[in-house]
Protein backbone atom coordinates (compact mmCIF):
# COMPACT_ATOMS: atom_id res chain seq x y z
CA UNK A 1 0.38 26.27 2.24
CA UNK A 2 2.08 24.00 -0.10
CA UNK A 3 4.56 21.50 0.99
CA UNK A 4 7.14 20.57 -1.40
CA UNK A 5 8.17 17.32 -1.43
CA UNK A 6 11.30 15.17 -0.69
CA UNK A 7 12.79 12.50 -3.22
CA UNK A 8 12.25 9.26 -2.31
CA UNK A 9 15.42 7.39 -3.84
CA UNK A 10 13.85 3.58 -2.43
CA UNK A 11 10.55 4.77 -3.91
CA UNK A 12 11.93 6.11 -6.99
CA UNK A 13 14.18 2.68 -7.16
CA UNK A 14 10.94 0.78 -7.25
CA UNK A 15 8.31 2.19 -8.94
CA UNK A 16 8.29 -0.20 -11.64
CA UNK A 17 7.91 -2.96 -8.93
CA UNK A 18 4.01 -1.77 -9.06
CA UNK A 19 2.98 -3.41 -11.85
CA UNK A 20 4.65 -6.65 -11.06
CA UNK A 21 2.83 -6.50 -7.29
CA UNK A 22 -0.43 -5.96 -8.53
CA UNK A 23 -0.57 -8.43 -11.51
CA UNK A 24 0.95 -10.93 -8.84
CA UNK A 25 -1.10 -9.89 -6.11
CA UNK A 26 -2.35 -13.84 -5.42
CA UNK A 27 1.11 -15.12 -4.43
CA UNK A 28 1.71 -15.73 -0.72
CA UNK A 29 4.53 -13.27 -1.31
CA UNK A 30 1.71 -10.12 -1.23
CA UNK A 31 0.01 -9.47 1.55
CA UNK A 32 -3.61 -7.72 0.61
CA UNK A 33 -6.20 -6.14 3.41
CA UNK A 34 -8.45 -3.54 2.78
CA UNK A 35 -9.00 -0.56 4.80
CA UNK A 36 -11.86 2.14 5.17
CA UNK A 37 -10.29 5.65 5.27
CA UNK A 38 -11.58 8.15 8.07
CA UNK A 39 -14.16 9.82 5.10
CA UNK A 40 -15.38 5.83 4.38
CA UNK A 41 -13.33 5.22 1.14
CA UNK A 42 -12.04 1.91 1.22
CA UNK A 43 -8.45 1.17 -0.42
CA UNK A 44 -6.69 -1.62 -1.09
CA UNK A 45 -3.12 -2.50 0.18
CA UNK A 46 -0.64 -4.54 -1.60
CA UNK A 47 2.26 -5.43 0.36
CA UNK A 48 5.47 -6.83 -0.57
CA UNK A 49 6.64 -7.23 2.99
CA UNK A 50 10.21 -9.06 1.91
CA UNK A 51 10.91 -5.86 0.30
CA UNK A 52 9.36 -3.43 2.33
CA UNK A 53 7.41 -1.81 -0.42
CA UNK A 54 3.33 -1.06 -0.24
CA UNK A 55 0.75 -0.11 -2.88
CA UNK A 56 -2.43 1.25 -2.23
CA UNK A 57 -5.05 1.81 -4.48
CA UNK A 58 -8.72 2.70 -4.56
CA UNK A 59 -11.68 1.69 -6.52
CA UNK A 60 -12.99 4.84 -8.22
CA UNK A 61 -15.90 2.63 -10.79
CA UNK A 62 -15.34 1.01 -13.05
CA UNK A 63 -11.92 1.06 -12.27
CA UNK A 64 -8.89 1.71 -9.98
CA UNK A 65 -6.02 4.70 -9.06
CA UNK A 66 -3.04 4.18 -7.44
CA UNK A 67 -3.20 6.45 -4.51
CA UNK A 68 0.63 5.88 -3.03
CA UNK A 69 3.15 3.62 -3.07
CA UNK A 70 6.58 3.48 -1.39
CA UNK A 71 8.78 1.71 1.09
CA UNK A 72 8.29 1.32 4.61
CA UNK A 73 11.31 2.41 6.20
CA UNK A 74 10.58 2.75 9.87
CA UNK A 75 9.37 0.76 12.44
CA UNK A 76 6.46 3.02 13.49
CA UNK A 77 5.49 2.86 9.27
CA UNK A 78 5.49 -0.62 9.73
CA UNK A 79 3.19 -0.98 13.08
CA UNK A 80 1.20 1.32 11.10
CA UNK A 81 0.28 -0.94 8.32
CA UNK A 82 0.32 -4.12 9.96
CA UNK A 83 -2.10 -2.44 12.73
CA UNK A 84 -4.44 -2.09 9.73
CA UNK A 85 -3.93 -4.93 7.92
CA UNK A 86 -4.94 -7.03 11.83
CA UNK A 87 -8.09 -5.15 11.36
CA UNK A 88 -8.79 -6.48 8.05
CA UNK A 89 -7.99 -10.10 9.14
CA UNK A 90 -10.36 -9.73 12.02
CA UNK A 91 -13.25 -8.68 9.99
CA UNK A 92 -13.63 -12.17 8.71
């Protein structure tokens, strides 16, 4: 079964903002963690946390796909994604 998808109007508003996060991705302004997927794929996450806005991507050699983006709207989006990015600061 296919399930059709909803517009995303903050998503939509900033999908240009992609670009901008990833070529700035050094600035204390991003945060970036890494985390390994259930199947062992590990992606990246770029977060714009002033903004609410997230970009993950994933190494597929030599280079990369964006996998998602969008804006974290909800407090249980955002546990989500800071639970993972903990585990990523803890690996160190």
């Amino acid at each position: 079964m296919h399930r059709q998808r909803v517009f995303d109007r903050h998503r939509a508003n900033k999908i240009h903002w992609i670009k901008c996060i990833l070529e700035n991705c050094e600035e204390e302004e991003i945060a970036y963690f890494e985390f390994p997927e259930t199947d062992g794929t590990l992606r990246e996450y770029y977060w714009y946390k002033e903004e609410s806005f997230l970009v993950i991507m994933q190494r597929i050699t030599p280079n990369y796909i964006i996998v998602s983006c969008f804006h974290i709207d909800n407090k249980r989006n955002k546990e989500y994604f800071e639970e993972r990015e903990r585990w990523y600061q803890n690996q160190g």
